[in-house]
Protein backbone atom coordinates (compact mmCIF):
# COMPACT_ATOMS: atom_id res chain seq x y z
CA UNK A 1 23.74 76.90 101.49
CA UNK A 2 26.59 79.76 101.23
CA UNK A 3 28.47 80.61 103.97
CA UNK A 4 27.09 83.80 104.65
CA UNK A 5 23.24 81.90 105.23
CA UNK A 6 25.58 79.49 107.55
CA UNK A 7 26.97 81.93 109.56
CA UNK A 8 23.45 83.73 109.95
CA UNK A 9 21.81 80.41 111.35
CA UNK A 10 24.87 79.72 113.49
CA UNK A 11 24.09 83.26 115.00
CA UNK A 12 20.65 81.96 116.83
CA UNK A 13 20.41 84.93 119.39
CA UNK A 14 20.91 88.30 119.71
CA UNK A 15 23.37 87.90 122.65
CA UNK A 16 25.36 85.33 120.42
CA UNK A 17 25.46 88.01 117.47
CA UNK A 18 26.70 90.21 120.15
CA UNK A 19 29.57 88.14 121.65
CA UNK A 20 31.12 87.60 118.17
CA UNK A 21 30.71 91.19 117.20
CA UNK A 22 32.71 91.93 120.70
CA UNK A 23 35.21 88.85 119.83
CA UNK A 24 35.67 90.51 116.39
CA UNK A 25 36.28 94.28 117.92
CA UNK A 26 39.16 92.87 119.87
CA UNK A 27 40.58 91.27 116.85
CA UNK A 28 40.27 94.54 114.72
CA UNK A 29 42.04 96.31 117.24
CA UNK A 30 45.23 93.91 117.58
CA UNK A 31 45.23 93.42 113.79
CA UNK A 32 45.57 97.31 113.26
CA UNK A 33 48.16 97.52 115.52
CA UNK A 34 50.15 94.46 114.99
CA UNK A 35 48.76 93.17 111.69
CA UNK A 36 48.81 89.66 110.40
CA UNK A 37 49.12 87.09 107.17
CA UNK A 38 45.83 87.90 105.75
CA UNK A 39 45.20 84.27 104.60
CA UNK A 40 45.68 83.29 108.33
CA UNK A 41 42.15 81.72 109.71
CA UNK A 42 40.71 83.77 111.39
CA UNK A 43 39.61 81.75 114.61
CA UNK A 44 43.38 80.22 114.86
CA UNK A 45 44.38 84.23 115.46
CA UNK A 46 41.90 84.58 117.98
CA UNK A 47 42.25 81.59 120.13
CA UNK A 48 46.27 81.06 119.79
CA UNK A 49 47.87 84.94 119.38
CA UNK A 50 45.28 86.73 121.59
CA UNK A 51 44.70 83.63 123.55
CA UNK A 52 40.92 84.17 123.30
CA UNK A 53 38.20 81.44 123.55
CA UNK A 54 36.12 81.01 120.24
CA UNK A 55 32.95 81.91 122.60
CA UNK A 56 29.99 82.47 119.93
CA UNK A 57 31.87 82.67 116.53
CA UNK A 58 30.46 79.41 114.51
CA UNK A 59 31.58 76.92 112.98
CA UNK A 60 31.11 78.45 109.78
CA UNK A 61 33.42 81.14 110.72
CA UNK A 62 35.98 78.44 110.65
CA UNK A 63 36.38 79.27 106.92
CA UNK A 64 36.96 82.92 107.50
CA UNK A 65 40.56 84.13 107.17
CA UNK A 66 42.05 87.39 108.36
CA UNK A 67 41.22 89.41 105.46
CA UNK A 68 37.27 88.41 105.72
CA UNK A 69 37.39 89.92 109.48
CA UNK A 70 35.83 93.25 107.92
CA UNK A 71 33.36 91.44 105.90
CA UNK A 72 32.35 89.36 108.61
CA UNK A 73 31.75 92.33 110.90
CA UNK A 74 29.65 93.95 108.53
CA UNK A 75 27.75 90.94 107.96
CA UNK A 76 27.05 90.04 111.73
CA UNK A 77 26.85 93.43 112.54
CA UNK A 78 23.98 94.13 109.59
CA UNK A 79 22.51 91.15 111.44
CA UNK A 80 21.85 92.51 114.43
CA UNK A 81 20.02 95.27 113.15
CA UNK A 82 18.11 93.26 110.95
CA UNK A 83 16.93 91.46 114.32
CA UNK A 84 16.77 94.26 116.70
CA UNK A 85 14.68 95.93 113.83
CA UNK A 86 12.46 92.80 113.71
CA UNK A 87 12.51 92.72 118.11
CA UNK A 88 10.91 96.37 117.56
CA UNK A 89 8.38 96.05 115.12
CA UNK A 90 7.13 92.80 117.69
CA UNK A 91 7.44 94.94 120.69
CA UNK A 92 5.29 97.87 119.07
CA UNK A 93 2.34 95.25 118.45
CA UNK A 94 2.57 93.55 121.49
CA UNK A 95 1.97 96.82 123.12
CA UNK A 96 -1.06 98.13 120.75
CA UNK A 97 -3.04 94.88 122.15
CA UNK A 98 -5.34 96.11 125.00
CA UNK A 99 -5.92 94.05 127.58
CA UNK A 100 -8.94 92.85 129.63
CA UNK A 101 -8.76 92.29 133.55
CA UNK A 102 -8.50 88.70 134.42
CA UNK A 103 -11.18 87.82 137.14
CA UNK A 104 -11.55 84.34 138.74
CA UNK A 105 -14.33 82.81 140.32
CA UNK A 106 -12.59 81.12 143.55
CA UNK A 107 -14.55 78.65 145.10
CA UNK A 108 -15.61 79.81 148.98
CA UNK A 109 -12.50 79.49 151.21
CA UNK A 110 -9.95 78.89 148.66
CA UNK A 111 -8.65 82.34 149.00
CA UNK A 112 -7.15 81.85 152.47
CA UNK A 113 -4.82 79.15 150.82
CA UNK A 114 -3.70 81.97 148.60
C-alpha cells in the first residue's frame, strides 16, 4: 500500500481529518514565517519547535518531511471533501425515505408504568 492509501485509512473520521488539517494550518503558518530544513520530518517540527502534541496526524505521516507539508494538506484536505461529499449524498437519501407512524399495542395497564 503507498503512503498516500496509508495516510487515508489512518484518517478514520471526519473530526480526525479535521484535527490534522488544523495541526497542519499551524505548521504552515510558523514555517512561512520562520521557515525550516525542508528534509526535516515533519511531526519532529511539530511536537519539538512548536511544542505541539501529534493529536490525529498518523503514523504514516511519520514519513512526511517539511517539504511534503503542502502535499499533505492537499491530500487530507481533498479528503475531507471526498467524505463530506459522500456524508451528503447519505443524508439526501436518508431524508427521501418516508416514514410510517409507529403504533404499539400495550397490553391493559402497562401504560401507567410508562
Amino acid at each position: 500500500m503507498d503512503l498516500t492509501q496509508q495516510i487515508r485509512n489512518e484518517q478514520r473520521h471526519l473530526t480526525e481529518i479535521n484535527d490534522s488539517l488544523a495541526s497542519l494550518d499551524i505548521a504552515i503558518g510558523f514555517l512561512v514565517s520562520v521557515g525550516g530544513e525542508s528534509n526535516r520530518p515533519l511531526l519532529e517540527f511539530i511536537t519539538d519547535t512548536l511544542r505541539m502534541d501529534r493529536g490525529s496526524l498518523g503514523h504514516a505521516t511519520g514519513k512526511c518531511r517539511l517539504k511534503h507539508t503542502k502535499a499533505l494538506w492537499l491530500l487530507l484536505s481533498h479528503e475531507r471533501a471526498r467524505r463530506m461529499q459522500a456524508y451528503q449524498q447519505v443524508g439526501l437519501m436518508l431524508g427521501s425515505l418516508e416514514w410510517e407512524p409507529c403504533t404499539l399495542a400495550l397490553p391493559i395497564g402497562s401504560r401507567e408504568m410508562l
